[in-house]
C-alpha atoms as a PDB file:
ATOM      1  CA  UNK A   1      14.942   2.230  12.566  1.00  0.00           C
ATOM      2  CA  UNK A   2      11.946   2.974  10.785  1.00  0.00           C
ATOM      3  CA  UNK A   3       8.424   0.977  11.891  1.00  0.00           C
ATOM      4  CA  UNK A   4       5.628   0.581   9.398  1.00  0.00           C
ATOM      5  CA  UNK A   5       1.984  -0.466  10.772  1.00  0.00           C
ATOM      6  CA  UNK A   6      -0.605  -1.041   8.637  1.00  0.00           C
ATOM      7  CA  UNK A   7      -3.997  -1.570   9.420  1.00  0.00           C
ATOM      8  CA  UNK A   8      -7.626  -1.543   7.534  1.00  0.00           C
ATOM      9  CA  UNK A   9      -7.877  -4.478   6.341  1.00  0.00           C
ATOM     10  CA  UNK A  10     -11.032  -7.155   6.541  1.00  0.00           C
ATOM     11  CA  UNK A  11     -13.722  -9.463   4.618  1.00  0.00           C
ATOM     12  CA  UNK A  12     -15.510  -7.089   1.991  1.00  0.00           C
ATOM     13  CA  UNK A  13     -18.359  -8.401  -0.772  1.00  0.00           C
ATOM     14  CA  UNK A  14     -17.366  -7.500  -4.015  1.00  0.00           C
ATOM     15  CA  UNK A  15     -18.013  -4.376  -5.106  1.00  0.00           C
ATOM     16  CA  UNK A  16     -17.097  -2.807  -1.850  1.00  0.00           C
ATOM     17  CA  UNK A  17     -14.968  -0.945  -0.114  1.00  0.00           C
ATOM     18  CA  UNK A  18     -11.667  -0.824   1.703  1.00  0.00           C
ATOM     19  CA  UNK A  19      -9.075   1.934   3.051  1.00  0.00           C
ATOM     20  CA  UNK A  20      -5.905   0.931   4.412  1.00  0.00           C
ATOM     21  CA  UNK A  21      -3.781   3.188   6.483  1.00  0.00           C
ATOM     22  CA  UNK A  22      -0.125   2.624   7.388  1.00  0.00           C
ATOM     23  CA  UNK A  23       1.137   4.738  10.204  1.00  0.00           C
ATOM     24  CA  UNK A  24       5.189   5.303   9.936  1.00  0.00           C
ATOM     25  CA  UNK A  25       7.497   6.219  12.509  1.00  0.00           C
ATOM     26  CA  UNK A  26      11.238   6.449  12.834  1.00  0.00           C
ATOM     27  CA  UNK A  27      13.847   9.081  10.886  1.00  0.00           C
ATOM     28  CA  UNK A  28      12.465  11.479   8.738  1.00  0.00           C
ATOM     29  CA  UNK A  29      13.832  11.973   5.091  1.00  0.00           C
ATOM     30  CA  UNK A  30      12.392  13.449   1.647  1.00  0.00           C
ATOM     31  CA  UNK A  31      13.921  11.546  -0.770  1.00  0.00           C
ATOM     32  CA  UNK A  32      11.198   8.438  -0.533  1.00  0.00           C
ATOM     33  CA  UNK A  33       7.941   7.097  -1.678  1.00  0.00           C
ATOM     34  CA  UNK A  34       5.865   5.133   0.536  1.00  0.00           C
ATOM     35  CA  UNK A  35       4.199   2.411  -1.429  1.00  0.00           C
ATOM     36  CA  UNK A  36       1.467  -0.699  -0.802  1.00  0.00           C
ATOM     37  CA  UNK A  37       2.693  -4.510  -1.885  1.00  0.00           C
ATOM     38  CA  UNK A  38       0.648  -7.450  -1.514  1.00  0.00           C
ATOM     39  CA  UNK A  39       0.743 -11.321  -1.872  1.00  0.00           C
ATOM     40  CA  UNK A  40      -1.649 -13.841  -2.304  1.00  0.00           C
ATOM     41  CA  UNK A  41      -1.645 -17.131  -1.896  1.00  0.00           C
ATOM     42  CA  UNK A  42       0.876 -19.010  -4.366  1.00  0.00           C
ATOM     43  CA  UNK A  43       1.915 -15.534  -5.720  1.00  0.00           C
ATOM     44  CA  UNK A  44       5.031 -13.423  -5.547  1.00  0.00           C
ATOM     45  CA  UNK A  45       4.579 -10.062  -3.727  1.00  0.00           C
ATOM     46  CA  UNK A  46       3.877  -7.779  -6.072  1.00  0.00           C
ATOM     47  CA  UNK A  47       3.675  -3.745  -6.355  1.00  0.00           C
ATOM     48  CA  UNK A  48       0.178  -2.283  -5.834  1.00  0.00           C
ATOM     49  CA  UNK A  49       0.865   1.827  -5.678  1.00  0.00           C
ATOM     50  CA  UNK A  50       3.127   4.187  -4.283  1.00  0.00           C
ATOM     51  CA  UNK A  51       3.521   8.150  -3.595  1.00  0.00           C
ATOM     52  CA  UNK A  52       6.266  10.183  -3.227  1.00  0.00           C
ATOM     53  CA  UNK A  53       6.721  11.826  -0.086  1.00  0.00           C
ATOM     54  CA  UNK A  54       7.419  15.351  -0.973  1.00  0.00           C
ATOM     55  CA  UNK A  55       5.588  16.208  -4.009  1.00  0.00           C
ATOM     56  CA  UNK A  56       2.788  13.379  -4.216  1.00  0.00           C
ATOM     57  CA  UNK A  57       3.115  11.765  -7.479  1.00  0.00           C
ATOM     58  CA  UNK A  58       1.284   8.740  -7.285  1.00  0.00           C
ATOM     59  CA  UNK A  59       1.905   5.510  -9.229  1.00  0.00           C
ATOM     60  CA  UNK A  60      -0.575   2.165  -9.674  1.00  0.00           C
ATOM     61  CA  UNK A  61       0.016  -0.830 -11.354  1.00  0.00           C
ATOM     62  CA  UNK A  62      -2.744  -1.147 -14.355  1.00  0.00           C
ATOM     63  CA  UNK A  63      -4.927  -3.932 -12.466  1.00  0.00           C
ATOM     64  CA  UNK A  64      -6.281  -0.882  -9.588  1.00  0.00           C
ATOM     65  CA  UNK A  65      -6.243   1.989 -12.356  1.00  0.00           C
ATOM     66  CA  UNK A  66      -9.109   4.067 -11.383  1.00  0.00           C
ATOM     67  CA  UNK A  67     -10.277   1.834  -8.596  1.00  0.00           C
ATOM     68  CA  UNK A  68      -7.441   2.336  -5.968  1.00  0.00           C
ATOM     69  CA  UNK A  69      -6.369   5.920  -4.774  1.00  0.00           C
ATOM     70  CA  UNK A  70      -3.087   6.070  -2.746  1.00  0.00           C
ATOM     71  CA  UNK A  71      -2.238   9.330  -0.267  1.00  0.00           C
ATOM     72  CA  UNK A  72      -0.104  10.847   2.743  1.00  0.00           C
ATOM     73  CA  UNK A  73      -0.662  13.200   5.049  1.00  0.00           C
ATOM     74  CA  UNK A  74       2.152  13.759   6.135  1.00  0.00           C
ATOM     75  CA  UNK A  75       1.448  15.576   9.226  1.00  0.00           C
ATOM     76  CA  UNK A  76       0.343  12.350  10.752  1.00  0.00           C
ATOM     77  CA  UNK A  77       3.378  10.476   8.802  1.00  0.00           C
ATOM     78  CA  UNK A  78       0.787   8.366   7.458  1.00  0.00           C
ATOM     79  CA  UNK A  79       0.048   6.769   4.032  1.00  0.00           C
ATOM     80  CA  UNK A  80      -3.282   5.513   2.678  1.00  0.00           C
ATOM     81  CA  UNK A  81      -4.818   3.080   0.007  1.00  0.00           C
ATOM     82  CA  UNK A  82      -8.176   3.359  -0.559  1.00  0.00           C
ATOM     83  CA  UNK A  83      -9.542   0.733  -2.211  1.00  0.00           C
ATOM     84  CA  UNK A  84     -13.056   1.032  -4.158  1.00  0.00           C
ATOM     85  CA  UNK A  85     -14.933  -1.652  -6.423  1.00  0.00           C
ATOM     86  CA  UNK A  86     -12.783  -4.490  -5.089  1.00  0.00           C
ATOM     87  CA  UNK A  87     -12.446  -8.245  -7.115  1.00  0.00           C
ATOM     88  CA  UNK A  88     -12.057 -11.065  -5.894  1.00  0.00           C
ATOM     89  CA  UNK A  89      -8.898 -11.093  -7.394  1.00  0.00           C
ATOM     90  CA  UNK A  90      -7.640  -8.515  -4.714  1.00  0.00           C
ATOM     91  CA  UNK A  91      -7.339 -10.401  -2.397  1.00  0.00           C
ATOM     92  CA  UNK A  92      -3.944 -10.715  -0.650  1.00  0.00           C
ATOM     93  CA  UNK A  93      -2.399  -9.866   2.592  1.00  0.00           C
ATOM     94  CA  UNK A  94      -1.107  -5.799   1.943  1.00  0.00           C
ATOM     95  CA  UNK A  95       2.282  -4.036   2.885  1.00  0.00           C
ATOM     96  CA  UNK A  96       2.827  -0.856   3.402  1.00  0.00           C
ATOM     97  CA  UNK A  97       6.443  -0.312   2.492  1.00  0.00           C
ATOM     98  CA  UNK A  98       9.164   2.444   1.934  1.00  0.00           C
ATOM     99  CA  UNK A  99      11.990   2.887  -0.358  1.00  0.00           C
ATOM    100  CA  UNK A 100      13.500   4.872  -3.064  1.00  0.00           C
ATOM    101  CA  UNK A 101      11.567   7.225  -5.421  1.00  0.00           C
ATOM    102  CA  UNK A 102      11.280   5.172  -9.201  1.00  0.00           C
ATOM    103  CA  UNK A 103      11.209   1.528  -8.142  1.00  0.00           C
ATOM    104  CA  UNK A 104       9.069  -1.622  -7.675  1.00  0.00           C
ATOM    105  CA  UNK A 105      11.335  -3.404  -7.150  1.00  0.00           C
ATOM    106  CA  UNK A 106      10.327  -5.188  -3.416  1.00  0.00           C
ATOM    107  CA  UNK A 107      14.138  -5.515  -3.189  1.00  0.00           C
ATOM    108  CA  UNK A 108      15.045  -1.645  -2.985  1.00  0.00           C
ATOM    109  CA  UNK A 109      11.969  -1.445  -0.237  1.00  0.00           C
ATOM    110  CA  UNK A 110      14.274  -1.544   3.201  1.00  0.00           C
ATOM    111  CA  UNK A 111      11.106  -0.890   5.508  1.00  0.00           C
ATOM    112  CA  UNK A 112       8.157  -3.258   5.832  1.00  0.00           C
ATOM    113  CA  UNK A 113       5.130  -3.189   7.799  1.00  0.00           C
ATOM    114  CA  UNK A 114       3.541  -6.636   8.949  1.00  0.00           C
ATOM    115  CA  UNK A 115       0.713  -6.775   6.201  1.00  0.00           C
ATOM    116  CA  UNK A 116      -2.749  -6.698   6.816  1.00  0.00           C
ATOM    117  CA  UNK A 117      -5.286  -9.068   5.156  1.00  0.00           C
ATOM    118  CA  UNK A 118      -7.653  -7.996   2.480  1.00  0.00           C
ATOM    119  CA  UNK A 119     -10.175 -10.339   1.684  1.00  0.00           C
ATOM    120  CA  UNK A 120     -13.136 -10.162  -1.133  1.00  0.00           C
ATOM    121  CA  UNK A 121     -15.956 -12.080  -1.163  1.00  0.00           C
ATOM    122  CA  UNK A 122     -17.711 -13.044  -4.181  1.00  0.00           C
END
């Protein structure tokens, strides 16, 4: 079994600053991506970014574009969303999650951590 736990999260103004980390543990494979869901109120969960394990390639969907940076060390099996210039429209409660490389699909994504709330302040 694999066990995803995420943590980071909290009340930010607008125009600040978050970085959520999601600590994995469990069997060890390279054909994976780690990637960050999240769901807001009334919403369906909905992909957010994602890295592949073994070579880094990073993905967003084009509402964080240059204002959320996803990354691994993967020494410390751990994945990492940082999240700059953050709307109001962020906020959600945020998954880490793993599954296979080239989908965002939440359905293909066997391993989910808890979530951890993000919320902004205007």
């Amino acid at each position: 079994q694999v066990q995803l736990v995420e943590s980071g999260g909290g009340l930010v103004q607008a125009g600040g600053s978050l970085k959520l980390s999601c600590v994995a543990s469990g069997r060890t494979v390279s054909n994976f991506r780690m990637a960050w869901f999240r769901q807001a109120p009334g919403k369906e969960r909905e992909f957010v970014a994602a890295i592949t394990w073994s070579g880094g390639s990073t993905y967003y969907t084009d509402s964080v574009k240059g204002r959320f940076t996803i990354s691994r060390d993967n020494a410390k099996n751990t994945v990492y969303l940082q999240m700059n210039s953050l709307k109001p429209e962020d906020t959600a409660v945020y998954y880490c999650a793993r599954g296979p490389i080239n989908t965002v699909d939440p359905a293909r994504y066997a391993y989910w951590g808890q979530g951890t709330q993000v919320t902004v302040s205007s």
